[in-house]
PDB file of N, CA and C in Angstrom:
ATOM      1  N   UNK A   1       0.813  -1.189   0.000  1.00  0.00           N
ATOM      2  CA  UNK A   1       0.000   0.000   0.000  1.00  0.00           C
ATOM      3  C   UNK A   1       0.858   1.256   0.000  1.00  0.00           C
ATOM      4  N   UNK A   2       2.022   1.147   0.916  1.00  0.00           N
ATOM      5  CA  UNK A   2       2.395   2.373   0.391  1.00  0.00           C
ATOM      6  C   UNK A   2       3.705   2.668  -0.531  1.00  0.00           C
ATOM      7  N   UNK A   3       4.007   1.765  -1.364  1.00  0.00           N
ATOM      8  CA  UNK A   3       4.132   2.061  -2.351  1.00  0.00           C
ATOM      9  C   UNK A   3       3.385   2.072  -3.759  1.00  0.00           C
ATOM     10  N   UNK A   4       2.321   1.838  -3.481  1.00  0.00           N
ATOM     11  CA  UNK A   4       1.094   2.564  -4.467  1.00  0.00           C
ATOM     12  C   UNK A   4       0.976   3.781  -4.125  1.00  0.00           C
ATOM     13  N   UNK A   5       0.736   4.375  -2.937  1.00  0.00           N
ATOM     14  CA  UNK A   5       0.475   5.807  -2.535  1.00  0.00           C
ATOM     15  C   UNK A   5       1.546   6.683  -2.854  1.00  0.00           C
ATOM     16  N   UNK A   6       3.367   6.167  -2.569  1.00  0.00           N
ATOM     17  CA  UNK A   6       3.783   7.003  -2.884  1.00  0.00           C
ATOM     18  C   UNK A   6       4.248   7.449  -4.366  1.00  0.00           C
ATOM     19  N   UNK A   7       3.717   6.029  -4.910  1.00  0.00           N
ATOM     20  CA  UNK A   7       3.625   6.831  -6.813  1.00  0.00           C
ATOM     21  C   UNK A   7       2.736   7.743  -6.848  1.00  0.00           C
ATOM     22  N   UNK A   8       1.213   7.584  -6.754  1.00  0.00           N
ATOM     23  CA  UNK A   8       0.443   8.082  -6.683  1.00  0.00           C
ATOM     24  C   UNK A   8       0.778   9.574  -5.960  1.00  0.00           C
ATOM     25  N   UNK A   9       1.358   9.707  -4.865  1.00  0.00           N
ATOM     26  CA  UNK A   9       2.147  11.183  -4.208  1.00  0.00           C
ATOM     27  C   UNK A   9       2.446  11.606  -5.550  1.00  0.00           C
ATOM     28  N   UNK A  10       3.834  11.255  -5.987  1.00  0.00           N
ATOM     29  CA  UNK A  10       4.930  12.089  -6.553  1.00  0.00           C
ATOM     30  C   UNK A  10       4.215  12.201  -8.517  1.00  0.00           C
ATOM     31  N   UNK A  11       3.451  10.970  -8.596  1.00  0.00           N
ATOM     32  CA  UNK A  11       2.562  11.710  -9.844  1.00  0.00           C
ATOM     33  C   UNK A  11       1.690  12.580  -9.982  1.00  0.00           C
ATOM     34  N   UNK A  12       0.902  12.736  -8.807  1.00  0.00           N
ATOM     35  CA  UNK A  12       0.419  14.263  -8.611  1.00  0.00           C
ATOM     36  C   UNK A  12       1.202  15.479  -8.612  1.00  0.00           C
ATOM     37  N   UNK A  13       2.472  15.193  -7.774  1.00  0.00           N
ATOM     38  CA  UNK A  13       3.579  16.558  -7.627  1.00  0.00           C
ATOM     39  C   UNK A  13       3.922  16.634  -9.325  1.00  0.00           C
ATOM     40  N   UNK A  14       4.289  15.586  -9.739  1.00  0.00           N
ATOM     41  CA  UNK A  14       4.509  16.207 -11.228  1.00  0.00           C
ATOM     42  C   UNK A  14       3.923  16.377 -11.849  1.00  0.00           C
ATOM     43  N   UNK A  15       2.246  16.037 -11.558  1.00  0.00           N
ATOM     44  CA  UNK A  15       1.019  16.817 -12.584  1.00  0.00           C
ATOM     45  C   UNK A  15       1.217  18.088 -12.194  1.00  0.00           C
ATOM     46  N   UNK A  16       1.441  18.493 -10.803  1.00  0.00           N
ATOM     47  CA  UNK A  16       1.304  19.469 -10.516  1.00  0.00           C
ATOM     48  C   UNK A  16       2.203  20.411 -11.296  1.00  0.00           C
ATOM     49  N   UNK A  17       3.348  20.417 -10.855  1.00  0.00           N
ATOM     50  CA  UNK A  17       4.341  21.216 -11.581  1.00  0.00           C
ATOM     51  C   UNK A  17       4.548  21.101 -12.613  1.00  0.00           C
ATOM     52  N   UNK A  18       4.168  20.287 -13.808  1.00  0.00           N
ATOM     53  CA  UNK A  18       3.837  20.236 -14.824  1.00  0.00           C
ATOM     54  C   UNK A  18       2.446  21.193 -15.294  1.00  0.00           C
ATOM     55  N   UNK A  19       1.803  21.319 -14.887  1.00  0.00           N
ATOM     56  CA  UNK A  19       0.192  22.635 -14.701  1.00  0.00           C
ATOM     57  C   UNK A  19       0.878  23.601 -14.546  1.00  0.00           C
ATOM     58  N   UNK A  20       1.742  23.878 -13.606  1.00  0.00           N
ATOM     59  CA  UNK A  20       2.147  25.362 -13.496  1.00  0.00           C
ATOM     60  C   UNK A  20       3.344  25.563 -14.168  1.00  0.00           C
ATOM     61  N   UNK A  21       3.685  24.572 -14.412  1.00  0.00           N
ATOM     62  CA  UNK A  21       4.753  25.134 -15.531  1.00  0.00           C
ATOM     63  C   UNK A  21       4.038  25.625 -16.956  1.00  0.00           C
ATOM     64  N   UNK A  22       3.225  24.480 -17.605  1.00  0.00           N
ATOM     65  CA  UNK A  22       2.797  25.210 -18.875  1.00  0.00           C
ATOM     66  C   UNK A  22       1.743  26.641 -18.665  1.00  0.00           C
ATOM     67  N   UNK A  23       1.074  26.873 -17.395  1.00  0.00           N
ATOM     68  CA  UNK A  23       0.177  27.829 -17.533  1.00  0.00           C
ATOM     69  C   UNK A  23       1.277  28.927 -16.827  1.00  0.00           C
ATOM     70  N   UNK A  24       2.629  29.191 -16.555  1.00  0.00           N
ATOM     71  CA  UNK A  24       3.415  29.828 -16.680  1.00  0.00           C
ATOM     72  C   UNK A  24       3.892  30.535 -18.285  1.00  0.00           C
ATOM     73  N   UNK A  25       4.289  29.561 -18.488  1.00  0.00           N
ATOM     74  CA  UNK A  25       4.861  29.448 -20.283  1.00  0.00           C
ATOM     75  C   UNK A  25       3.824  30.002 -21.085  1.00  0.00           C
ATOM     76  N   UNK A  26       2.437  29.631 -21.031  1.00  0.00           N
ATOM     77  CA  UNK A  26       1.489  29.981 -21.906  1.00  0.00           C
ATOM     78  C   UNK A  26       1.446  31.637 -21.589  1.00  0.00           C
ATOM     79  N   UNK A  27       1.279  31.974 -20.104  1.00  0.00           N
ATOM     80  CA  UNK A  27       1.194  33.284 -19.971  1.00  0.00           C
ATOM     81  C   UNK A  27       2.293  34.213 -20.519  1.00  0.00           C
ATOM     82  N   UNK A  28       3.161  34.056 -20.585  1.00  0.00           N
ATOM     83  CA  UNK A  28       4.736  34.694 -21.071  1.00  0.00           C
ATOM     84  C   UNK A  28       4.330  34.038 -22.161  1.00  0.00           C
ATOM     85  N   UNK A  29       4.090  33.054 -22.829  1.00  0.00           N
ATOM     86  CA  UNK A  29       4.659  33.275 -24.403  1.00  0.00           C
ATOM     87  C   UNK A  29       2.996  34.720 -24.623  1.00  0.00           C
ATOM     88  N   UNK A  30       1.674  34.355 -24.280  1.00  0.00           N
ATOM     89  CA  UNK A  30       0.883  35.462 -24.388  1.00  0.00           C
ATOM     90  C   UNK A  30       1.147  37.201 -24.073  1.00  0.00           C
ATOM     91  N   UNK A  31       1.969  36.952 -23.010  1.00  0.00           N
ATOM     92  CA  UNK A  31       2.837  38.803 -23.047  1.00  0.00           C
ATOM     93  C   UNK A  31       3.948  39.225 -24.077  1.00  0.00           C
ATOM     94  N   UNK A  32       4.546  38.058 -24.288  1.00  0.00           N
ATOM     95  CA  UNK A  32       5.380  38.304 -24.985  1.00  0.00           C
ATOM     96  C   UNK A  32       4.440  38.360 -26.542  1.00  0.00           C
ATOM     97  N   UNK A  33       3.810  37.954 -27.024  1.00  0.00           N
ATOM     98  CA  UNK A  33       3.197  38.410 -28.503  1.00  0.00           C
ATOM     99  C   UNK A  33       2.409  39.421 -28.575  1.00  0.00           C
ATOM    100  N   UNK A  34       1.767  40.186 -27.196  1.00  0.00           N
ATOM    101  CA  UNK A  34       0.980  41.528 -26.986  1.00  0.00           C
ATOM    102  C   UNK A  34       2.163  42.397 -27.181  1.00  0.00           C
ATOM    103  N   UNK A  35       3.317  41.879 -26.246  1.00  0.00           N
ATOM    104  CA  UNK A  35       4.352  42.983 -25.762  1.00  0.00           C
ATOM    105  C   UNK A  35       5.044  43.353 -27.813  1.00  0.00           C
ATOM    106  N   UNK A  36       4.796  42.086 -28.161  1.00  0.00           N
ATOM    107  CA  UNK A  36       5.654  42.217 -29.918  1.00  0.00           C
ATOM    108  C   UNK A  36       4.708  43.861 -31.068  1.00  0.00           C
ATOM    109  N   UNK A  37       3.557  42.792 -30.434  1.00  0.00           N
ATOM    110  CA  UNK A  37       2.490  43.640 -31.490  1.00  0.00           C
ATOM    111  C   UNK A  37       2.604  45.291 -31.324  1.00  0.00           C
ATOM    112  N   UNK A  38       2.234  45.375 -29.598  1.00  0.00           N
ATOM    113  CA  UNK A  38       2.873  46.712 -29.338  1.00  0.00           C
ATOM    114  C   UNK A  38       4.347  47.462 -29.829  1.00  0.00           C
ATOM    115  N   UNK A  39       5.308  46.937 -29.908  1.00  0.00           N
ATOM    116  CA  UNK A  39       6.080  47.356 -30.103  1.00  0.00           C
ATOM    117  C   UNK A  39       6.106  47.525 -31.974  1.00  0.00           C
ATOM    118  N   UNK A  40       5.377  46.952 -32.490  1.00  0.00           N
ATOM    119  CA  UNK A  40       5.544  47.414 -33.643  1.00  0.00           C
ATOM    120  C   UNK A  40       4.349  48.665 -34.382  1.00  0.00           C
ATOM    121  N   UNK A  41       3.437  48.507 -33.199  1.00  0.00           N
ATOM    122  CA  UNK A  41       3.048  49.863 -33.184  1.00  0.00           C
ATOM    123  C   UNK A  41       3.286  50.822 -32.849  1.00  0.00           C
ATOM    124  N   UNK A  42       4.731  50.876 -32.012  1.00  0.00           N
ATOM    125  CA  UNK A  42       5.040  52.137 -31.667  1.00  0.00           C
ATOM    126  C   UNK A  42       6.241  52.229 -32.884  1.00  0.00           C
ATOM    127  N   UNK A  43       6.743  51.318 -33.504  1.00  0.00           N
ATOM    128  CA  UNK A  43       7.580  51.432 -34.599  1.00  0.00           C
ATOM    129  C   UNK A  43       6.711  52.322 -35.365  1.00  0.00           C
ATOM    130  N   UNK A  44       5.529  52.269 -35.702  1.00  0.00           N
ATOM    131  CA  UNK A  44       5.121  53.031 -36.908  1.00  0.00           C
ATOM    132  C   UNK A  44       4.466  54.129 -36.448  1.00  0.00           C
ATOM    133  N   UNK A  45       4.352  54.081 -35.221  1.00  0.00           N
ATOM    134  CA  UNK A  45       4.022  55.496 -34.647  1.00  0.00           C
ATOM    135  C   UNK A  45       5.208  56.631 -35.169  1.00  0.00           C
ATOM    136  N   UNK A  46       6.561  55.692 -34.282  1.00  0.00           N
ATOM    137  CA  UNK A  46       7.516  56.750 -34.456  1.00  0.00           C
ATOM    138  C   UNK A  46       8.089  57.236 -35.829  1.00  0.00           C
ATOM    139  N   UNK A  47       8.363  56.127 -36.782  1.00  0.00           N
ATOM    140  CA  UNK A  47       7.889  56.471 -37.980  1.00  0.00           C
ATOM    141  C   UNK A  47       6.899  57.643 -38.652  1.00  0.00           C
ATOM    142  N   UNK A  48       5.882  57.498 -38.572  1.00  0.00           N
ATOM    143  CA  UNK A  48       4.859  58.700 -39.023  1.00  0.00           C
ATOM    144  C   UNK A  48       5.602  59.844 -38.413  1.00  0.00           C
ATOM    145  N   UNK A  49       5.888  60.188 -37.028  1.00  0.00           N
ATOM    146  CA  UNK A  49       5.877  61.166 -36.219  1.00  0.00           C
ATOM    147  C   UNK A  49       7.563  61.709 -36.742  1.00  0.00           C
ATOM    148  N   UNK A  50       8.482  60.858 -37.112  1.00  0.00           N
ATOM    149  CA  UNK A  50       9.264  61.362 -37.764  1.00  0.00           C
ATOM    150  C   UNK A  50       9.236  62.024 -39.288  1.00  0.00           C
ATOM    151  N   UNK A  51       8.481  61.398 -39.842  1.00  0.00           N
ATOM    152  CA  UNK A  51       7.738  62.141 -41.082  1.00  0.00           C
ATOM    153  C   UNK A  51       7.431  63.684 -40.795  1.00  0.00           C
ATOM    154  N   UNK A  52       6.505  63.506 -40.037  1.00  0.00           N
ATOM    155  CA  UNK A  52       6.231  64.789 -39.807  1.00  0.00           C
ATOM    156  C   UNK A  52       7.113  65.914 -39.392  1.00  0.00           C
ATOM    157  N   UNK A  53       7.724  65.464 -38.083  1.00  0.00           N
ATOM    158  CA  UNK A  53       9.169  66.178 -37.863  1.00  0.00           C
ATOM    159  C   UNK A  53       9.617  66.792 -39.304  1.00  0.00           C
ATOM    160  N   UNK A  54      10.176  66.065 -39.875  1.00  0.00           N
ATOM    161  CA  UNK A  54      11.131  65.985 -41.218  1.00  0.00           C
ATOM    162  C   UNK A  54       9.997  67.280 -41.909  1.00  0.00           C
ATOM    163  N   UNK A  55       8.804  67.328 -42.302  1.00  0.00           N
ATOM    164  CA  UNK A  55       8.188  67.935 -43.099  1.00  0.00           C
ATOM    165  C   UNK A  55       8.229  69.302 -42.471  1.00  0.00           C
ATOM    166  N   UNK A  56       7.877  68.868 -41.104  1.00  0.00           N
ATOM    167  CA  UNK A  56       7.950  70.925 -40.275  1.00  0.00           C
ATOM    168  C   UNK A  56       9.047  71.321 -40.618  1.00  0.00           C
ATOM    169  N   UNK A  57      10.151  70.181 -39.812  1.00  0.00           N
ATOM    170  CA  UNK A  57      11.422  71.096 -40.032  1.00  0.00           C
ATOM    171  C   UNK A  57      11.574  71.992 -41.648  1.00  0.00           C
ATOM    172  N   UNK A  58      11.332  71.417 -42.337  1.00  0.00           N
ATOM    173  CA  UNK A  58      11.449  71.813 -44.082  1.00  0.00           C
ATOM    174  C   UNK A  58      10.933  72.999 -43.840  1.00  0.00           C
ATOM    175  N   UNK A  59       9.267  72.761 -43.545  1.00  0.00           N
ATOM    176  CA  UNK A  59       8.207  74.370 -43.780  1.00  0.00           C
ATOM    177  C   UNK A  59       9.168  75.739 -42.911  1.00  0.00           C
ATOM    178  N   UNK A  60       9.661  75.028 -41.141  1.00  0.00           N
ATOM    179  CA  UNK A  60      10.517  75.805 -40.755  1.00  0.00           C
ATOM    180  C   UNK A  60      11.407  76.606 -41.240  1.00  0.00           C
ATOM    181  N   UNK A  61      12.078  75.624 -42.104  1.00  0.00           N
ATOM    182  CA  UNK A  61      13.087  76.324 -43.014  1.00  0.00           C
ATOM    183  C   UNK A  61      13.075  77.642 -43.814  1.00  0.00           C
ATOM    184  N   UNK A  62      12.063  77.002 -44.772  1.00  0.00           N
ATOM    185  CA  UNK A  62      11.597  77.781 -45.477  1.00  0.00           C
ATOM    186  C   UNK A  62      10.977  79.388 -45.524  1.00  0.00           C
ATOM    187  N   UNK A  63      10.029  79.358 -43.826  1.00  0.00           N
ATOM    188  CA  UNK A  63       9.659  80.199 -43.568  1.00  0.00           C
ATOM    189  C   UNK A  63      10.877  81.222 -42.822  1.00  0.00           C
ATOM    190  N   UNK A  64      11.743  80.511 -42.594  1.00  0.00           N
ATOM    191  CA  UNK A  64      13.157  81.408 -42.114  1.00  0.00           C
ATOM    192  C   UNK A  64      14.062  82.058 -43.049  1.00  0.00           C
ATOM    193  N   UNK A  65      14.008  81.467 -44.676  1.00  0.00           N
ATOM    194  CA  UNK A  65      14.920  81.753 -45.272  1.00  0.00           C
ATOM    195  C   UNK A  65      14.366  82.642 -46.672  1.00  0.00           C
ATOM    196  N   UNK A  66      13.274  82.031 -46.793  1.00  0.00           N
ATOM    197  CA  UNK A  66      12.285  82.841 -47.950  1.00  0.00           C
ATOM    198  C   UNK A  66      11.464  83.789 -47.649  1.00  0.00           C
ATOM    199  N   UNK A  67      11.204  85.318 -47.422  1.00  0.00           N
ATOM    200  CA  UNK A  67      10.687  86.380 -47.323  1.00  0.00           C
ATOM    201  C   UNK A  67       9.321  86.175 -48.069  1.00  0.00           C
ATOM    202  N   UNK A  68       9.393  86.004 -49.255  1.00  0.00           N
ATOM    203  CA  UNK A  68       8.309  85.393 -50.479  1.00  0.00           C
ATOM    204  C   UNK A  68       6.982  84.148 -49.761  1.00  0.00           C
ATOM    205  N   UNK A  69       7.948  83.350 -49.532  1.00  0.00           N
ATOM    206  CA  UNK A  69       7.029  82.224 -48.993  1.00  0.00           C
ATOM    207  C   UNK A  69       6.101  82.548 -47.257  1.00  0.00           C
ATOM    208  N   UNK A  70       6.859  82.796 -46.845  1.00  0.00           N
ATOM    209  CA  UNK A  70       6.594  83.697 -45.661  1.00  0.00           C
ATOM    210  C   UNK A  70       5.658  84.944 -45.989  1.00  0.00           C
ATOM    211  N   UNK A  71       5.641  85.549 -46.565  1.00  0.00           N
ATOM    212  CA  UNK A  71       4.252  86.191 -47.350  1.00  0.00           C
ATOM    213  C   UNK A  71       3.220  85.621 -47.547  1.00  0.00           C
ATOM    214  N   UNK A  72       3.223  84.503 -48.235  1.00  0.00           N
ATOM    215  CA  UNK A  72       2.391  83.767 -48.956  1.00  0.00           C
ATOM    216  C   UNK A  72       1.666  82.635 -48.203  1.00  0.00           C
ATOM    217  N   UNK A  73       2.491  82.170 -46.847  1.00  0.00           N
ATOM    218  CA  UNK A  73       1.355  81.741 -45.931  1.00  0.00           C
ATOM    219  C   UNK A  73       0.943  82.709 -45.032  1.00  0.00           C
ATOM    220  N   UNK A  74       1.481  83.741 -44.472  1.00  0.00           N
ATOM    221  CA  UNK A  74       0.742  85.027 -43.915  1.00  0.00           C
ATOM    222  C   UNK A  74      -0.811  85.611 -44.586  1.00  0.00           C
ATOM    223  N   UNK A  75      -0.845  85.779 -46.118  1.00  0.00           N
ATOM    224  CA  UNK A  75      -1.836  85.804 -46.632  1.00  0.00           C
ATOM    225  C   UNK A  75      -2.820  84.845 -46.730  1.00  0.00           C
ATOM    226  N   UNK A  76      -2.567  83.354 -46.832  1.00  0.00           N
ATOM    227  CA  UNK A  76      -2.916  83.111 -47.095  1.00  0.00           C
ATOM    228  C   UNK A  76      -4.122  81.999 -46.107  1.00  0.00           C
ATOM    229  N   UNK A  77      -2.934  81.633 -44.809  1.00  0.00           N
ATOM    230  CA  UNK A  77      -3.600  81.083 -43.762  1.00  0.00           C
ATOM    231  C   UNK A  77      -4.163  82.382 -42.541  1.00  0.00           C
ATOM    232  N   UNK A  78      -3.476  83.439 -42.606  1.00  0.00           N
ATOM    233  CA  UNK A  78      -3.894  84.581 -41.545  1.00  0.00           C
ATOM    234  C   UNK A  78      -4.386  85.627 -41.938  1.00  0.00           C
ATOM    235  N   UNK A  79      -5.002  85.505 -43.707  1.00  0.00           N
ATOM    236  CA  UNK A  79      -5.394  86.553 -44.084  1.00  0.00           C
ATOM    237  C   UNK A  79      -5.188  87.998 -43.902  1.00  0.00           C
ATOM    238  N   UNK A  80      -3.468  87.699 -44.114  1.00  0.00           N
ATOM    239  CA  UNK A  80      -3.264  89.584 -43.582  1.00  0.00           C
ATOM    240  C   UNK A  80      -2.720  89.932 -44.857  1.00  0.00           C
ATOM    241  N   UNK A  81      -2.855  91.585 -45.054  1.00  0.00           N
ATOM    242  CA  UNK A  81      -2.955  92.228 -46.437  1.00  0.00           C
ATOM    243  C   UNK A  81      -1.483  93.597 -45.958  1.00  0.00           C
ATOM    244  N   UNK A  82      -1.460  94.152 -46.564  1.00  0.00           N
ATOM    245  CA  UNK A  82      -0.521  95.087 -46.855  1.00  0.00           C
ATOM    246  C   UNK A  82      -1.441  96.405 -46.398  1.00  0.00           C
ATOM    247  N   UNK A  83      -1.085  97.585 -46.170  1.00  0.00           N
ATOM    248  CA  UNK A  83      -2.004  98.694 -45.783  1.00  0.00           C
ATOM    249  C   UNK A  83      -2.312  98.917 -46.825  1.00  0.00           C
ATOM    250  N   UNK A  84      -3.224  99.307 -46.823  1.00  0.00           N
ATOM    251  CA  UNK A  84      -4.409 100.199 -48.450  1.00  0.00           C
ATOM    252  C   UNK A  84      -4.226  99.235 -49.157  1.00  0.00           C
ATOM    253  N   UNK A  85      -4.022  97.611 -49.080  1.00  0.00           N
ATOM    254  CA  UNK A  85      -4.606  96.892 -49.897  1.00  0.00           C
ATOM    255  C   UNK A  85      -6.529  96.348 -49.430  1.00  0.00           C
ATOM    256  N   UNK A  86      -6.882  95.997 -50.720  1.00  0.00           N
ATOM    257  CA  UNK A  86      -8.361  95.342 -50.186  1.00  0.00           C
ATOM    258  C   UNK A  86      -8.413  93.961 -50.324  1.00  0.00           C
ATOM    259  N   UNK A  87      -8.657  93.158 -49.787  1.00  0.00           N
ATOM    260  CA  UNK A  87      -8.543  91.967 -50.009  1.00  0.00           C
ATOM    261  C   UNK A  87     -10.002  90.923 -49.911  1.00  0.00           C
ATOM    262  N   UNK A  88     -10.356  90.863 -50.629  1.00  0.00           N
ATOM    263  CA  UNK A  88     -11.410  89.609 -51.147  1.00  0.00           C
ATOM    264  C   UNK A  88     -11.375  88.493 -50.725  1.00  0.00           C
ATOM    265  N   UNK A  89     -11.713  87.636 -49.951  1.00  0.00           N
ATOM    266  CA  UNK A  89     -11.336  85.910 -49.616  1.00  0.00           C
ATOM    267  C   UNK A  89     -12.688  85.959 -50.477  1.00  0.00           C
ATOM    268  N   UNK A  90     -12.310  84.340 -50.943  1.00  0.00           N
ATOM    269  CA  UNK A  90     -13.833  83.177 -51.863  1.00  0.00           C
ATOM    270  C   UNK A  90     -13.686  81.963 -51.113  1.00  0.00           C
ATOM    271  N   UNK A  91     -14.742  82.000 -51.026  1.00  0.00           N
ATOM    272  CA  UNK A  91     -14.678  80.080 -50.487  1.00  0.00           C
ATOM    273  C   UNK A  91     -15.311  79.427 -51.413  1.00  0.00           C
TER     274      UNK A  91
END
Protein backbone atom coordinates (compact mmCIF):
# COMPACT_ATOMS: atom_id res chain seq x y z
CA UNK A 1 0.00 0.00 0.00
CA UNK A 2 2.40 2.37 0.39
CA UNK A 3 4.13 2.06 -2.35
CA UNK A 4 1.09 2.56 -4.47
CA UNK A 5 0.47 5.81 -2.53
CA UNK A 6 3.78 7.00 -2.88
CA UNK A 7 3.63 6.83 -6.81
CA UNK A 8 0.44 8.08 -6.68
CA UNK A 9 2.15 11.18 -4.21
CA UNK A 10 4.93 12.09 -6.55
CA UNK A 11 2.56 11.71 -9.84
CA UNK A 12 0.42 14.26 -8.61
CA UNK A 13 3.58 16.56 -7.63
CA UNK A 14 4.51 16.21 -11.23
CA UNK A 15 1.02 16.82 -12.58
CA UNK A 16 1.30 19.47 -10.52
CA UNK A 17 4.34 21.22 -11.58
CA UNK A 18 3.84 20.24 -14.82
CA UNK A 19 0.19 22.64 -14.70
CA UNK A 20 2.15 25.36 -13.50
CA UNK A 21 4.75 25.13 -15.53
CA UNK A 22 2.80 25.21 -18.88
CA UNK A 23 0.18 27.83 -17.53
CA UNK A 24 3.41 29.83 -16.68
CA UNK A 25 4.86 29.45 -20.28
CA UNK A 26 1.49 29.98 -21.91
CA UNK A 27 1.19 33.28 -19.97
CA UNK A 28 4.74 34.69 -21.07
CA UNK A 29 4.66 33.28 -24.40
CA UNK A 30 0.88 35.46 -24.39
CA UNK A 31 2.84 38.80 -23.05
CA UNK A 32 5.38 38.30 -24.98
CA UNK A 33 3.20 38.41 -28.50
CA UNK A 34 0.98 41.53 -26.99
CA UNK A 35 4.35 42.98 -25.76
CA UNK A 36 5.65 42.22 -29.92
CA UNK A 37 2.49 43.64 -31.49
CA UNK A 38 2.87 46.71 -29.34
CA UNK A 39 6.08 47.36 -30.10
CA UNK A 40 5.54 47.41 -33.64
CA UNK A 41 3.05 49.86 -33.18
CA UNK A 42 5.04 52.14 -31.67
CA UNK A 43 7.58 51.43 -34.60
CA UNK A 44 5.12 53.03 -36.91
CA UNK A 45 4.02 55.50 -34.65
CA UNK A 46 7.52 56.75 -34.46
CA UNK A 47 7.89 56.47 -37.98
CA UNK A 48 4.86 58.70 -39.02
CA UNK A 49 5.88 61.17 -36.22
CA UNK A 50 9.26 61.36 -37.76
CA UNK A 51 7.74 62.14 -41.08
CA UNK A 52 6.23 64.79 -39.81
CA UNK A 53 9.17 66.18 -37.86
CA UNK A 54 11.13 65.98 -41.22
CA UNK A 55 8.19 67.93 -43.10
CA UNK A 56 7.95 70.93 -40.28
CA UNK A 57 11.42 71.10 -40.03
CA UNK A 58 11.45 71.81 -44.08
CA UNK A 59 8.21 74.37 -43.78
CA UNK A 60 10.52 75.80 -40.75
CA UNK A 61 13.09 76.32 -43.01
CA UNK A 62 11.60 77.78 -45.48
CA UNK A 63 9.66 80.20 -43.57
CA UNK A 64 13.16 81.41 -42.11
CA UNK A 65 14.92 81.75 -45.27
CA UNK A 66 12.28 82.84 -47.95
CA UNK A 67 10.69 86.38 -47.32
CA UNK A 68 8.31 85.39 -50.48
CA UNK A 69 7.03 82.22 -48.99
CA UNK A 70 6.59 83.70 -45.66
CA UNK A 71 4.25 86.19 -47.35
CA UNK A 72 2.39 83.77 -48.96
CA UNK A 73 1.36 81.74 -45.93
CA UNK A 74 0.74 85.03 -43.91
CA UNK A 75 -1.84 85.80 -46.63
CA UNK A 76 -2.92 83.11 -47.10
CA UNK A 77 -3.60 81.08 -43.76
CA UNK A 78 -3.89 84.58 -41.55
CA UNK A 79 -5.39 86.55 -44.08
CA UNK A 80 -3.26 89.58 -43.58
CA UNK A 81 -2.96 92.23 -46.44
CA UNK A 82 -0.52 95.09 -46.86
CA UNK A 83 -2.00 98.69 -45.78
CA UNK A 84 -4.41 100.20 -48.45
CA UNK A 85 -4.61 96.89 -49.90
CA UNK A 86 -8.36 95.34 -50.19
CA UNK A 87 -8.54 91.97 -50.01
CA UNK A 88 -11.41 89.61 -51.15
CA UNK A 89 -11.34 85.91 -49.62
CA UNK A 90 -13.83 83.18 -51.86
CA UNK A 91 -14.68 80.08 -50.49
Amino acid sequence: MKGKFGKLFWLGVTLTIGIFTAFICIRTLTDMVRTNARSRELRTKIEQLEKKISADSAFIHQLNTSPDFLEKVAREQYHMQREGETVYILE
